[in-house]
Protein backbone atom coordinates (compact mmCIF):
# COMPACT_ATOMS: atom_id res chain seq x y z
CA UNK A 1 59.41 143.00 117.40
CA UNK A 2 56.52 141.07 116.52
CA UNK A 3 56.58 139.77 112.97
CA UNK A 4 59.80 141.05 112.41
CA UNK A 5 61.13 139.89 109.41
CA UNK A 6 57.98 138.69 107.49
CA UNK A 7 57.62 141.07 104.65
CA UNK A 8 61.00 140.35 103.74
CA UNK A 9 60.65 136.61 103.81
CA UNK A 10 57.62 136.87 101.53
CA UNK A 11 59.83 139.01 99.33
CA UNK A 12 62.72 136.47 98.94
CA UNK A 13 59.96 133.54 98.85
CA UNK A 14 58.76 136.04 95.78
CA UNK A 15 62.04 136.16 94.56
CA UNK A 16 62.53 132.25 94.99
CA UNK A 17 59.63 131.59 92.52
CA UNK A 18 60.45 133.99 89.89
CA UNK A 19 63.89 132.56 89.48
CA UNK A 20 62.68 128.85 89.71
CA UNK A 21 59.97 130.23 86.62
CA UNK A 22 62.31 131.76 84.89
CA UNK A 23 64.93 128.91 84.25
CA UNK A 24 62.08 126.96 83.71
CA UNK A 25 61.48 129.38 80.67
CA UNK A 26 65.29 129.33 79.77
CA UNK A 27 64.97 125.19 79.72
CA UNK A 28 62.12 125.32 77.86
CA UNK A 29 63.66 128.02 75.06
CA UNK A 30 66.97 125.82 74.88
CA UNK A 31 64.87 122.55 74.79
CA UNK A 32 62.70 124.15 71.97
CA UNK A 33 65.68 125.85 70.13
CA UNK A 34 67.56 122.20 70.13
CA UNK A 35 64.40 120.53 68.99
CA UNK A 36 63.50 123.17 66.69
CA UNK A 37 66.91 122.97 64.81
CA UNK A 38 66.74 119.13 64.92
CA UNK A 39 63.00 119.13 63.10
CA UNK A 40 64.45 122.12 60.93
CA UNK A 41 67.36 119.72 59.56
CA UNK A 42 64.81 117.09 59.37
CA UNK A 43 62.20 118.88 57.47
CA UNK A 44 63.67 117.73 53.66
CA UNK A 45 63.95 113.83 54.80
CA UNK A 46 60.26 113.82 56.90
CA UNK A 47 58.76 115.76 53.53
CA UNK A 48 59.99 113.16 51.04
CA UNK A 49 58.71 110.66 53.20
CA UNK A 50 55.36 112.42 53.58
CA UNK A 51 55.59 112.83 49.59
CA UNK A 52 56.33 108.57 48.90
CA UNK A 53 53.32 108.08 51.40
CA UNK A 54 51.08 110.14 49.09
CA UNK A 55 52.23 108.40 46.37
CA UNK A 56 52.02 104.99 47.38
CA UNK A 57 48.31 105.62 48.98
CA UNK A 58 47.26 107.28 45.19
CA UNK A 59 49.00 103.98 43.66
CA UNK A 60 47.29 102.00 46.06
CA UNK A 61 44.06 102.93 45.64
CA UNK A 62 43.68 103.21 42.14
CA UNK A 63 40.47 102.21 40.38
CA UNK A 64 41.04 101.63 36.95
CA UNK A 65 37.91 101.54 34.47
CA UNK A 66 37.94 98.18 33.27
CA UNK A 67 37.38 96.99 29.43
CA UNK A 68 33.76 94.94 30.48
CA UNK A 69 33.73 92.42 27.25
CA UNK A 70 30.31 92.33 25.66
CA UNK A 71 30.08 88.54 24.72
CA UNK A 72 26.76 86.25 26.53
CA UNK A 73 27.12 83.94 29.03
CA UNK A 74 30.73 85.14 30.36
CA UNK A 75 31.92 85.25 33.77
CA UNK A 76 34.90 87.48 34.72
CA UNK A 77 37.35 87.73 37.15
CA UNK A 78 36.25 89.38 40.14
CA UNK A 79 39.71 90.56 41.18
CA UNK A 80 43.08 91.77 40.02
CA UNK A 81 45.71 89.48 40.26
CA UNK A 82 47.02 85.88 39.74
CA UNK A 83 45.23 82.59 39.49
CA UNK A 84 47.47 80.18 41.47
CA UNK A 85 44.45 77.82 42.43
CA UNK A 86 42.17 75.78 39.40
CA UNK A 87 39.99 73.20 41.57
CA UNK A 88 36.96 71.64 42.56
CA UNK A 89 35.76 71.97 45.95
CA UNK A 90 32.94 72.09 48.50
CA UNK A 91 30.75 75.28 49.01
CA UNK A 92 27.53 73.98 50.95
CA UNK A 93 26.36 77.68 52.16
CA UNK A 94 25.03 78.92 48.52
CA UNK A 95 26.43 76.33 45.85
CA UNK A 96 24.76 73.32 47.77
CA UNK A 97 27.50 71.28 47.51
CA UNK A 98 30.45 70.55 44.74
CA UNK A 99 31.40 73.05 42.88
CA UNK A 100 34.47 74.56 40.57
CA UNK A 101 37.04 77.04 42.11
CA UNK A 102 38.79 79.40 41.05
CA UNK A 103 41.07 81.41 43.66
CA UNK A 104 43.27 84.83 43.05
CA UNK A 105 45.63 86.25 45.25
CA UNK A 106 46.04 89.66 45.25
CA UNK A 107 49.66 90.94 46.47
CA UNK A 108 49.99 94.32 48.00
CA UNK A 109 50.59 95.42 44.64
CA UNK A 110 47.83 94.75 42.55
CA UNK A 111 44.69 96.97 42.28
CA UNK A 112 42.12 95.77 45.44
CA UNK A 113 38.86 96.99 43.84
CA UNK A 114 36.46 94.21 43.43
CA UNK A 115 33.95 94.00 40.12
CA UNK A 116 30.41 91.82 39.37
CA UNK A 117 31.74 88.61 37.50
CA UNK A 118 28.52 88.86 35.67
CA UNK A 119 25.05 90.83 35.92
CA UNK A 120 22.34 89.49 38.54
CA UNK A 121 21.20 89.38 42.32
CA UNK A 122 23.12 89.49 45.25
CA UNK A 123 21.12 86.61 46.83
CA UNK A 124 23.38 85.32 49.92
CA UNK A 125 25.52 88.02 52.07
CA UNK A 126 27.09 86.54 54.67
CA UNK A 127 30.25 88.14 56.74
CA UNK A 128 32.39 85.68 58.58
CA UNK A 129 35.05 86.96 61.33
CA UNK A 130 38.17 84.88 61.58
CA UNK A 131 41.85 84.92 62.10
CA UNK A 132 44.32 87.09 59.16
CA UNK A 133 46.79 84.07 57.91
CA UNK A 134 48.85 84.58 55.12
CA UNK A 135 46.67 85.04 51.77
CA UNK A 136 49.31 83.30 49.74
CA UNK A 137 47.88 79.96 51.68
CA UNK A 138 44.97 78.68 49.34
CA UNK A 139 43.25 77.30 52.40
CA UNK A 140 43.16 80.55 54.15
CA UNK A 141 39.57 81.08 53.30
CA UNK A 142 39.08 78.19 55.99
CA UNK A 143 40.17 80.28 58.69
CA UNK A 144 40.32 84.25 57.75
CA UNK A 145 37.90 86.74 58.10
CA UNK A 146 35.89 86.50 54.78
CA UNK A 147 33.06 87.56 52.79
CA UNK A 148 30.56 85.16 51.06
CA UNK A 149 28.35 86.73 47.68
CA UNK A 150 26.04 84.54 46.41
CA UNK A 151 25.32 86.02 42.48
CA UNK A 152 21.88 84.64 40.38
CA UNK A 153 22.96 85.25 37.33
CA UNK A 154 20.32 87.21 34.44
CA UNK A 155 22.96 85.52 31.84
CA UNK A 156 22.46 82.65 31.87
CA UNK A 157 18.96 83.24 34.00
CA UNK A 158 19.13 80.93 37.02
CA UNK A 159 23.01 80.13 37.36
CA UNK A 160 24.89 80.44 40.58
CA UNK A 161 27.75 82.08 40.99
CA UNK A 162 29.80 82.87 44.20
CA UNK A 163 32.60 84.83 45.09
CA UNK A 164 34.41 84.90 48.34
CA UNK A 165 36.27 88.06 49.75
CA UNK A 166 39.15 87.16 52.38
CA UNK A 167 41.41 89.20 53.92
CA UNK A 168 44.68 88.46 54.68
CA UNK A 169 48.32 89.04 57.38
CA UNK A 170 48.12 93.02 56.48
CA UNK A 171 44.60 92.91 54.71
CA UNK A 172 42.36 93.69 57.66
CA UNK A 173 39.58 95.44 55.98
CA UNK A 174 36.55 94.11 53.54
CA UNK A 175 34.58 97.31 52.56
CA UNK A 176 31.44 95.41 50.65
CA UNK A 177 29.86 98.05 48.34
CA UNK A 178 27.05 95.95 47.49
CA UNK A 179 24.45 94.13 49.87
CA UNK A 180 21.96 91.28 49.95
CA UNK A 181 19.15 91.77 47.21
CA UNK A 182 21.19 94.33 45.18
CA UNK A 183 20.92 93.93 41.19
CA UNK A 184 24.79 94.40 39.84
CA UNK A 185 26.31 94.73 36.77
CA UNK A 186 28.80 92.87 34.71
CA UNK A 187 32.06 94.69 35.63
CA UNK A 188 30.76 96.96 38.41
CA UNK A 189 32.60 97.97 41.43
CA UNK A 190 31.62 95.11 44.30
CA UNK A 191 34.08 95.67 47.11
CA UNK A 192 37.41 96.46 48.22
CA UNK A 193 40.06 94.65 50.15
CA UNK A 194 42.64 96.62 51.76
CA UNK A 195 46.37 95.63 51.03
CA UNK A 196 47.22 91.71 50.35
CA UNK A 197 44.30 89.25 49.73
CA UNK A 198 42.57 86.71 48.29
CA UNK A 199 39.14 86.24 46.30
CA UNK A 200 37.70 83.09 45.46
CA UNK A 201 35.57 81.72 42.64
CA UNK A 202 32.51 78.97 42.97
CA UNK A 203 31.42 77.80 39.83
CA UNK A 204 28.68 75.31 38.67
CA UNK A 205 29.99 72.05 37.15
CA UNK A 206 28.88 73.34 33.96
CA UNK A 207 30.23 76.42 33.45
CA UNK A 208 33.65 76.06 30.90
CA UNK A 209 36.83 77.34 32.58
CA UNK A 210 38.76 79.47 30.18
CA UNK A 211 41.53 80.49 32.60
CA UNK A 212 44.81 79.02 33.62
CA UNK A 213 47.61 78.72 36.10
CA UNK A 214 49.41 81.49 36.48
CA UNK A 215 47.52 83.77 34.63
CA UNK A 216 47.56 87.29 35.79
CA UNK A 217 43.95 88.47 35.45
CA UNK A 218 42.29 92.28 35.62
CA UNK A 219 38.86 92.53 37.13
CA UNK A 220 35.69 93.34 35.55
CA UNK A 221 37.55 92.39 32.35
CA UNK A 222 39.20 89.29 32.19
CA UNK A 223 37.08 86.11 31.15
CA UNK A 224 37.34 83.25 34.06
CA UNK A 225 34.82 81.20 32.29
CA UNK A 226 31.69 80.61 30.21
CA UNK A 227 28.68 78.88 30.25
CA UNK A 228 28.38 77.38 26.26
């Protein structure tokens, strides 16, 4: 007879798709079961990692208050870390010319919060995108991203100071906290650099450099130099 057969073809079509969706359900109970138990096991390991990442962030990121001397006409260091460069060099963009340097690298371990060398006037600003070399190289400042601050000191009134934020291979990040006319403080919080860096030092001919080689210097607190 005419459509003979139909209702029962829908039924086994009916049939069809409630067995293909239910061992799609089955699959997906064994897949999660398997994947449940293996996240289960892993739960200890992926929370002490978890609990090391917190740690090294909070480690990272510290901001310790520094010990701001009270003496005249000092300049500190701007960073934390070690003074591996003592030289003279050429900084035409805000020290017109010849100038003292002073460079610190900053490993991934040292604190990356950046503090006024001395109190005055932010009067230069200038952001400069570049490549991220290696900040252990003294000459990376040539090439890497950077920041330039030019300072006018209050102490002594007139002198120019400048300090140059770089990033580095895994610091890819200068977060300036100050800008272009700002007033700052000796010791106050300037910038940070995040992970491995460098920050360098321009100094008038002038100014008396107390610091050596190798030292290992805190920011905001150690004396680079003074003007006598």
């Amino acid at each position: 007879m005419k459509h003979s057969g139909k209702a029962s073809g829908a039924a086994l079509r009916l049939i069809g798709w409630s067995a293909a969706a239910a061992i799609v359900l089955l699959a997906v109970a064994y897949l999660a079961t398997v994947i449940g138990a293996f996240v289960l096991g892993m739960a200890g390991g992926l929370a002490a990692l978890w609990v090391l990442f917190v740690g090294f962030t909070f480690y990272f990121f510290r901001d310790p208050e520094p010990l701001v001397p009270g003496a005249p006409n000092l300049v500190l260091a701007p960073g934390h870390g070690k003074v591996d460069v003592i030289d003279t060099a050429t900084e035409t963009e805000f020290m017109d010319g010849e100038c003292q340097r002073i460079s610190i690298f900053l490993s991934v371990f040292d604190v990356h919060v950046q503090n006024a060398p001395l109190t005055g006037k932010i009067f230069f600003f200038k952001h400069t995108p570049g490549q991220y070399l290696n900040a252990m190289r003294s000459d990376c400042a040539q090439f890497n991203e950077n920041v330039l601050l030019g300072i006018e000191a209050a102490e002594p009134r007139g002198e120019k100071i400048g300090v140059r934020l770089i990033a580095g291979l895994i610091a890819r990040r200068i977060v300036p906290w100050v800008g272009q006319n700002d007033v700052v403080q000796r010791g106050e919080r300037i910038s940070l650099i995040q992970f491995g860096s460098r920050v360098d030092v321009y100094l008038p001919k002038r100014a008396k450099i107390k610091a050596s080689l190798g030292d290992k210097v805190i920011g905001g607190q150690t004396v680079l130099a003074v003007f006598e």
